[in-house]
Protein backbone atom coordinates (compact mmCIF):
# COMPACT_ATOMS: atom_id res chain seq x y z
CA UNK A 1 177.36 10.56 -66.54
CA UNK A 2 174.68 10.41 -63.84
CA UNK A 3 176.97 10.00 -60.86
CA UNK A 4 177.85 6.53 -60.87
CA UNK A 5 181.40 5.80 -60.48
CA UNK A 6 182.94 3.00 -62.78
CA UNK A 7 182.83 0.02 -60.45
CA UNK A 8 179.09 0.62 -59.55
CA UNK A 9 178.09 0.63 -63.27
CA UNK A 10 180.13 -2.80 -63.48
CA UNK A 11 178.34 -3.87 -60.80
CA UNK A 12 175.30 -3.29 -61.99
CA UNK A 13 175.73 -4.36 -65.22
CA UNK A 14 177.03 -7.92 -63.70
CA UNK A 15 173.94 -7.78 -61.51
CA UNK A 16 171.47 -7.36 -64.86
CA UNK A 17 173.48 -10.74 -66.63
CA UNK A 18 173.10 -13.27 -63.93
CA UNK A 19 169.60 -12.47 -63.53
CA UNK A 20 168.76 -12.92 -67.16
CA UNK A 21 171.40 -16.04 -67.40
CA UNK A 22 171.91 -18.78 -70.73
CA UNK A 23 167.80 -18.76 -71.84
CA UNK A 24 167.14 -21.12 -74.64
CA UNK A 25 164.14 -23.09 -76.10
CA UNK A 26 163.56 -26.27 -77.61
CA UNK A 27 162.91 -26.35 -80.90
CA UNK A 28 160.90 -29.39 -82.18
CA UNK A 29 160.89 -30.82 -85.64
CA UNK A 30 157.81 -32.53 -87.55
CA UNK A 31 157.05 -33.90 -90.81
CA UNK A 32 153.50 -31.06 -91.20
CA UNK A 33 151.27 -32.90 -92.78
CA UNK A 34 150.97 -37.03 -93.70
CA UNK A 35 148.21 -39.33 -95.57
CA UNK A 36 147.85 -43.28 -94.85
CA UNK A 37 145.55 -45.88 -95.50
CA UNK A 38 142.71 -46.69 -93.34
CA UNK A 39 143.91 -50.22 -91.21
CA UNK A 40 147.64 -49.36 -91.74
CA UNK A 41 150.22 -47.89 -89.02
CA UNK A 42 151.97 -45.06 -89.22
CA UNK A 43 155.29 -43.12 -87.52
CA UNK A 44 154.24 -40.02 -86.34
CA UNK A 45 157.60 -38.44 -86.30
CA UNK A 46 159.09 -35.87 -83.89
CA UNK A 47 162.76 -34.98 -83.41
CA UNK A 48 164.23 -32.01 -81.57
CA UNK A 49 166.91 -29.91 -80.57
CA UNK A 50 167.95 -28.23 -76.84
CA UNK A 51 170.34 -25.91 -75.84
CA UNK A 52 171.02 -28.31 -72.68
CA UNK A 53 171.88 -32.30 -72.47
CA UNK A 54 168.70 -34.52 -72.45
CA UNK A 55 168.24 -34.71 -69.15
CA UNK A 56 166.05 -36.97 -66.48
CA UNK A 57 163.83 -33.99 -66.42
CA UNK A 58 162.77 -34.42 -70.02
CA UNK A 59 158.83 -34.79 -70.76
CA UNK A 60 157.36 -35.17 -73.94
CA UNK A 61 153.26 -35.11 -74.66
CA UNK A 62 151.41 -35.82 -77.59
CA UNK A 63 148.00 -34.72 -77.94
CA UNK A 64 145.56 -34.95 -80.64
CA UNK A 65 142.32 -32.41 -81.94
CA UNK A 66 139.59 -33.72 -84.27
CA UNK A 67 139.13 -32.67 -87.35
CA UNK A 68 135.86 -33.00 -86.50
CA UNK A 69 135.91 -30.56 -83.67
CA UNK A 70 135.63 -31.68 -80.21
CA UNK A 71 138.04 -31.06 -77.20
CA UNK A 72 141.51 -32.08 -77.74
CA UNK A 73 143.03 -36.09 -76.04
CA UNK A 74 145.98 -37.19 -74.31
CA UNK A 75 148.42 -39.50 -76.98
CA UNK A 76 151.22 -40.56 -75.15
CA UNK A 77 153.42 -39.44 -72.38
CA UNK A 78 157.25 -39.84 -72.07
CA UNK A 79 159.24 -39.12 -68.88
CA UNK A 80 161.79 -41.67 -68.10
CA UNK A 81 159.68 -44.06 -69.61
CA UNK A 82 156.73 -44.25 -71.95
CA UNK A 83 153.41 -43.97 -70.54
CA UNK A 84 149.94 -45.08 -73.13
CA UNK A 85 146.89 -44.06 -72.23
CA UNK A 86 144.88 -46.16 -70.29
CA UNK A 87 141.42 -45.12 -71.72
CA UNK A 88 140.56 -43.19 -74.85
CA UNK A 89 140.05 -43.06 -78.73
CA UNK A 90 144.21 -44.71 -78.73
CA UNK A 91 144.15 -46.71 -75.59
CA UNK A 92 145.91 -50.27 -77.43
CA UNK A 93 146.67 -48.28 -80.36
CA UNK A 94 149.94 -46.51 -79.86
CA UNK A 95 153.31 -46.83 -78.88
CA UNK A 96 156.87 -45.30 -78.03
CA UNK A 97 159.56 -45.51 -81.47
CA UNK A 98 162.07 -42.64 -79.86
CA UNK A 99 165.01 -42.52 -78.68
CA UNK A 100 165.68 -40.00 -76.55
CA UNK A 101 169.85 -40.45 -77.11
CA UNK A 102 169.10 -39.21 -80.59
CA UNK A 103 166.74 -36.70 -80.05
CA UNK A 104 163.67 -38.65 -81.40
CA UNK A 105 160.56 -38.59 -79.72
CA UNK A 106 158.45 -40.50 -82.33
CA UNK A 107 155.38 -42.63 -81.80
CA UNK A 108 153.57 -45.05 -84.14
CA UNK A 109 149.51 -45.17 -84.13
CA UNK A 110 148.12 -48.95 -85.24
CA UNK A 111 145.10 -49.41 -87.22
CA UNK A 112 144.09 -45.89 -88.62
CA UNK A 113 140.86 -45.19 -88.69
CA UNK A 114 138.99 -42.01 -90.16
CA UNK A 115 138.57 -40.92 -87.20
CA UNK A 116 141.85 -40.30 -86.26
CA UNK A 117 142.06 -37.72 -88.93
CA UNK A 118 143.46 -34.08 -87.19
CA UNK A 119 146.22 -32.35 -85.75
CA UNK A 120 148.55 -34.53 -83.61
CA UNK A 121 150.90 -31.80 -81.18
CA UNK A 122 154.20 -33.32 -79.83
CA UNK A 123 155.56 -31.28 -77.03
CA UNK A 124 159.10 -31.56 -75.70
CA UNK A 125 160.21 -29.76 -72.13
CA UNK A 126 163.89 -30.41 -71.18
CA UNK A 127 164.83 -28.37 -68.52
CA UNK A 128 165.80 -26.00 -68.28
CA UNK A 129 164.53 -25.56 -71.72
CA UNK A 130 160.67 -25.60 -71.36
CA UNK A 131 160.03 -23.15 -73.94
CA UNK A 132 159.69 -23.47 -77.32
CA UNK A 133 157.15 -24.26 -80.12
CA UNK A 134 154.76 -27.57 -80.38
CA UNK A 135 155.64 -29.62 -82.94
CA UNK A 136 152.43 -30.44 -85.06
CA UNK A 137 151.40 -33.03 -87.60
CA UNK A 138 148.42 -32.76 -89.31
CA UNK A 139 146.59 -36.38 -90.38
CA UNK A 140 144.52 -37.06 -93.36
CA UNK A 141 143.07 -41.05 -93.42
CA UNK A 142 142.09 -42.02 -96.45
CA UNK A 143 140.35 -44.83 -98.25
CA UNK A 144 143.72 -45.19 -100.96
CA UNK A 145 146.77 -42.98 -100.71
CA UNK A 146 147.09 -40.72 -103.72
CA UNK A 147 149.67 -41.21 -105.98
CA UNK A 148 152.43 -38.22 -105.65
CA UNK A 149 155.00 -37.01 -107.95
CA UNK A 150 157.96 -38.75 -106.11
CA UNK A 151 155.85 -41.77 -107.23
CA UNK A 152 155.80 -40.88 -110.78
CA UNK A 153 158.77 -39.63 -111.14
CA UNK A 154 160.56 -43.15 -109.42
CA UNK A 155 157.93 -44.94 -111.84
CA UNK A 156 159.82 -42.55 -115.24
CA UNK A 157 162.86 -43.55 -113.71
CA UNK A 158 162.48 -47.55 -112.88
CA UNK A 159 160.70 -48.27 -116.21
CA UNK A 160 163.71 -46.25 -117.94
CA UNK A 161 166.61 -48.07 -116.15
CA UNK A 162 164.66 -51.33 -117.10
CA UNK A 163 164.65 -50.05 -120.86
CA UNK A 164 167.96 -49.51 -121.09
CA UNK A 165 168.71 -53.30 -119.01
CA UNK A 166 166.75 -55.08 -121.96
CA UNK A 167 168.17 -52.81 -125.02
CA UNK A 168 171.84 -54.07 -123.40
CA UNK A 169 170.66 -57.69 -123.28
CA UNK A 170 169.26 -57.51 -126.71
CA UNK A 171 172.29 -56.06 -128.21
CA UNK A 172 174.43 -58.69 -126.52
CA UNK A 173 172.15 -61.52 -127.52
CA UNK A 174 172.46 -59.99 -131.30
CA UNK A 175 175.76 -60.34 -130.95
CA UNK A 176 176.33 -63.31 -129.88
CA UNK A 177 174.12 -65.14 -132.15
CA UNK A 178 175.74 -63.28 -135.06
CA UNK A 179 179.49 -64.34 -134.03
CA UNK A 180 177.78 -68.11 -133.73
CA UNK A 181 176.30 -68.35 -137.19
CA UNK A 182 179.44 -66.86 -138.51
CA UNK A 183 181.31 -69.92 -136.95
CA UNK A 184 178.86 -71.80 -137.83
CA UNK A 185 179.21 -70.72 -141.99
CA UNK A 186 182.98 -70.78 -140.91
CA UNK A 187 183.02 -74.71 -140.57
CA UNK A 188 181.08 -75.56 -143.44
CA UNK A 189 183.11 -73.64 -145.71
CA UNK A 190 186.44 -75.61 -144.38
CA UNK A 191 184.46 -78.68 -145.09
């Protein structure tokens, strides 16, 4: 076709694959968006998935931006070992719930205040996966947590499943006290 002979366009072509080689990227997993209670904790949860074993190589970094505006703070840092910050808006106020066997990164922030409302980023590099998409939560604290439709709807259900307990009981206490006075007439008819 252009002069190459057979084995050279092999070669070539074998040349081309081991320079672009396996690429992958890790892909991280979070929950979007939350809303707690001002005072309370909360798991800020943050799995993920990599084309390679977790390896000793593996760093994770959680930052956080204001809602407010305002430049963006180191979280928490996880290489071999969980690292807090040692100054900082969450300096005493956060700490390591992963496991990096099981692909869980997750930390949990104590004592919400308001101004921890924002975006939380969890990044995870395990090379040689070190691209890949940041993981973001986004954090609204709040005086009282609204109530949701799961709520409701486990409300329609609980109060129904109750119903039905105490229409059972009733029917069975009916019963019963029916079959007594019946014994009851029973006997003083024989006597």
């Amino acid at each position: 076709m252009y002069g190459l002979s057979p084995a050279c366009v092999l070669l070539l072509l074998g040349v081309r694959l081991a320079a672009v080689g396996p690429a992958g990227a890790v892909e991280v997993y979070t929950s979007g968006a939350l809303e707690a209670v001002n005072g309370t904790d909360i798991r800020l949860k943050c799995t993920f998935s990599s084309f390679v074993p977790v390896g000793s190589g593996l760093t994770v970094t959680w930052n956080f931006r204001p809602e407010s505006g305002g430049s963006e703070e180191f979280v928490f840092y996880y290489h071999e070992q969980p690292y807090a910050p040692a100054r900082g808006h969450f300096k005493g106020r956060v700490v390591w719930d992963g496991n990096i066997n099981r692909n869980d990164v997750s930390i949990v922030i104590w004592h919400l205040q308001f101004d921890d409302n924002g975006t939380f980023t969890c990044q995870v590099k395990n090379p040689p996966d070190v691209d890949g998409l940041i993981g973001e939560i986004q954090l609204r604290v709040v005086q009282t947590v609204r109530f949701s439709e799961m709520y409701f709807l486990a409300l329609a259900i609980g109060s129904t499943c109750a119903l039905m307990v105490i229409l059972v009981i009733a029917v069975v206490l009916v019963q019963h006290f029916r079959k007594k006075r019946h014994q009851a007439h029973m006997v003083e008819t024989e006597s």
